[in-house]
Protein backbone atom coordinates (compact mmCIF):
# COMPACT_ATOMS: atom_id res chain seq x y z
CA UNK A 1 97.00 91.48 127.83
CA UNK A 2 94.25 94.40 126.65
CA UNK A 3 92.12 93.68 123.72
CA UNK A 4 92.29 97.18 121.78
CA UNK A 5 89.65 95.91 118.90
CA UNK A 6 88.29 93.03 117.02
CA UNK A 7 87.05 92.69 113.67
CA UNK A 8 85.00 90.05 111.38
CA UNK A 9 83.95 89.83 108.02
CA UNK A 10 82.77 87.28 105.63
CA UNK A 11 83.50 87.06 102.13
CA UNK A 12 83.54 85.50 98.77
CA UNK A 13 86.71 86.09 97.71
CA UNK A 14 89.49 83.03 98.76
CA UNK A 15 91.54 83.19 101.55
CA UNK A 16 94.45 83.97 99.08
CA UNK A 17 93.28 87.30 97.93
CA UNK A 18 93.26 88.56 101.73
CA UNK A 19 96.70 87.17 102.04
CA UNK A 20 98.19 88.55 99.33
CA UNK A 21 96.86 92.59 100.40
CA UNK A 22 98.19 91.27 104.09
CA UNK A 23 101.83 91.06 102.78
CA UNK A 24 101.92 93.42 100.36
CA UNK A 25 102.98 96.33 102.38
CA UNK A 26 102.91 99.41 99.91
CA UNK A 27 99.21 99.12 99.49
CA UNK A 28 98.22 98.59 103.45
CA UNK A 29 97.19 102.27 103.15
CA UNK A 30 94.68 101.78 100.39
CA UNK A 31 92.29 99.65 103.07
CA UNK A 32 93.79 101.59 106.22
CA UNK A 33 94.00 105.21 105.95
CA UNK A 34 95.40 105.66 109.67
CA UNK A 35 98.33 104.27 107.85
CA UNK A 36 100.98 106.71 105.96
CA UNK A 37 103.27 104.13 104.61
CA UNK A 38 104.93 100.47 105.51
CA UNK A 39 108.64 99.09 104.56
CA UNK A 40 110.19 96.03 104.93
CA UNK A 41 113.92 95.34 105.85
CA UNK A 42 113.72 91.91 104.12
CA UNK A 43 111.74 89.46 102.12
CA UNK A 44 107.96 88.78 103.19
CA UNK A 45 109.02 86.33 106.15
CA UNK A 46 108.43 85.42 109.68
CA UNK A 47 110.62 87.54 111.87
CA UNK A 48 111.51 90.09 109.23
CA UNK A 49 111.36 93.46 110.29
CA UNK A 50 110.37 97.07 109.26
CA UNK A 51 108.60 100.25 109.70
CA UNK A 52 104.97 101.85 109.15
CA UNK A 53 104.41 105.32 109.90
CA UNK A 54 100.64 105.61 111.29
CA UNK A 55 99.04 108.92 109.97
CA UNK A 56 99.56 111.84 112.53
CA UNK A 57 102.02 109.50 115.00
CA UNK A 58 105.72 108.89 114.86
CA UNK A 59 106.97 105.61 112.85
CA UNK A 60 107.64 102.31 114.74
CA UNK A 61 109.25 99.43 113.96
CA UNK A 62 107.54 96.02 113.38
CA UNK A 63 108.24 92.29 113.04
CA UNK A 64 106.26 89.47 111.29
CA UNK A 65 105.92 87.20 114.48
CA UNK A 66 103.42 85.29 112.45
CA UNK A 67 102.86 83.85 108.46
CA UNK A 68 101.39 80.86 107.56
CA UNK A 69 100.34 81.66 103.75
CA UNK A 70 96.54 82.10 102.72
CA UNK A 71 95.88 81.72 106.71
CA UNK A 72 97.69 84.20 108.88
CA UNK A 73 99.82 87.36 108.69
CA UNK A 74 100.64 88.92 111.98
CA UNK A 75 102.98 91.55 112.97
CA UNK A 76 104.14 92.89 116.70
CA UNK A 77 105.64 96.54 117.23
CA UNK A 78 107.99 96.64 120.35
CA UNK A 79 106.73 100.09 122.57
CA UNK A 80 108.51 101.29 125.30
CA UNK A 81 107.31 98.71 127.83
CA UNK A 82 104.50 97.00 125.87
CA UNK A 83 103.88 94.75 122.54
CA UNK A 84 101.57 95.91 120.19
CA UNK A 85 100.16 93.18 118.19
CA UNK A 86 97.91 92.89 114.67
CA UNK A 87 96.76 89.30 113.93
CA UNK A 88 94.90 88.82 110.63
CA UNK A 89 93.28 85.37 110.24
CA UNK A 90 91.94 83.94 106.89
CA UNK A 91 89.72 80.47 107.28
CA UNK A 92 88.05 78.85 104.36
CA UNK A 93 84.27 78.24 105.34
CA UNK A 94 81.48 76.52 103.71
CA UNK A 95 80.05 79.89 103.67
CA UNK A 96 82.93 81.60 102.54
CA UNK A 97 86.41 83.04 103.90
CA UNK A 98 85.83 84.15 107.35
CA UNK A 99 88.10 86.94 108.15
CA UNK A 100 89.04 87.85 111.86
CA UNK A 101 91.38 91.16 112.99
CA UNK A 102 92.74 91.49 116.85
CA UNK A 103 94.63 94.39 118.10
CA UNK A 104 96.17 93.48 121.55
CA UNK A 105 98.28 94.90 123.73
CA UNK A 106 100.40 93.12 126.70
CA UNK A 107 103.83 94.37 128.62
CA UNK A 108 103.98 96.27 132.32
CA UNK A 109 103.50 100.00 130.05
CA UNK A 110 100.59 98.52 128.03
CA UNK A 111 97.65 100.67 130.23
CA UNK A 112 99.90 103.87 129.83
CA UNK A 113 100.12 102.97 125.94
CA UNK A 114 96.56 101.92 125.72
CA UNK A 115 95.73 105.77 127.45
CA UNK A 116 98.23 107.50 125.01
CA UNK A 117 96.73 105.95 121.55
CA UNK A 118 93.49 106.48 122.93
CA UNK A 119 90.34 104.17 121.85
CA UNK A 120 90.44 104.20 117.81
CA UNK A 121 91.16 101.16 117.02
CA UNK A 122 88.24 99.64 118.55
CA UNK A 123 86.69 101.79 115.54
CA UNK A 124 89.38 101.72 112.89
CA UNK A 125 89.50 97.61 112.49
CA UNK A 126 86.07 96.92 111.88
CA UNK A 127 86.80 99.98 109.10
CA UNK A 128 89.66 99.47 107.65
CA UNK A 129 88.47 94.99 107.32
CA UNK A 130 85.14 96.41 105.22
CA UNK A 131 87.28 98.96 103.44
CA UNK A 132 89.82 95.62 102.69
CA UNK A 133 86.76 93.35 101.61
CA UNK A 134 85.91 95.84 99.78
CA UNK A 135 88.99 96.01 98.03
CA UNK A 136 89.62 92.39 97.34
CA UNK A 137 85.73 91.66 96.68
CA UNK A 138 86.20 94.19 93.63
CA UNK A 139 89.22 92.80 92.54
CA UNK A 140 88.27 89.36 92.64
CA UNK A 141 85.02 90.39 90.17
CA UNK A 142 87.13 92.08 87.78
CA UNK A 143 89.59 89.38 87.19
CA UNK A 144 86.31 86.56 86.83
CA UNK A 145 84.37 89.07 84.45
């Protein structure tokens, strides 16, 4: 296993407002602009599948391999050779939700992968989590106010 990037954030908003933007695919590229557009085949569920189309790349096919609601939404794209795997983790602190991003990598193909898609998202997570906090922070104002 290669750790491509990890990312962490604190916030004020709940756990349930990070959540919600995790599974609601048609707005992942509000918060990440490497991505073009997402689909799902299905429900929000573990094991559904579908696509995202990363900006500049070829689309590739996903599955939810993890949910546990207001905690967790991860998904795993099968490369040739390698698993490509975003875990988003949402824990209620005293001091706030603490959000955490991975980006790993694992399978026999996973150095020739990690040489193709080169070192961005060891700079894109940390982004695109701000951009996200950002996002929810805002949103979470609005509807108090």
């Amino acid at each position: 296993m290669t750790i491509l990037a990890t990312a962490s954030a604190t916030s004020s908003a709940p756990a349930s407002a990070y959540f919600a933007r995790w599974i609601d695919h048609q707005t992942w590229s509000s918060w990440s602009p490497d991505t073009e557009w997402v689909t799902l085949d299905g429900p929000v569920a573990l094991g559904t599948t579908g696509t995202l189309k990363p900006t500049g790349a070829p689309k590739t096919r996903f599955t939810i391999s993890a949910l546990e609601a207001d905690r967790e939404y991860t998904d795993t794209s099968r490369l040739l050779g390698a698993r490509l795997v975003f875990q988003h983790l949402a824990t209620e602190t005293p001091e706030g939700t603490r959000l955490d991003v991975r980006v790993e990598i694992t399978g026999p193909l996973a150095g020739l992968w990690v040489r193709i898609m080169g070192g961005g998202f060891a700079e894109s997570a940390p982004a695109d989590l701000g951009r996200l906090v950002a996002i929810v922070e805002r949103a979470t104002a609005d509807t108090i106010r």
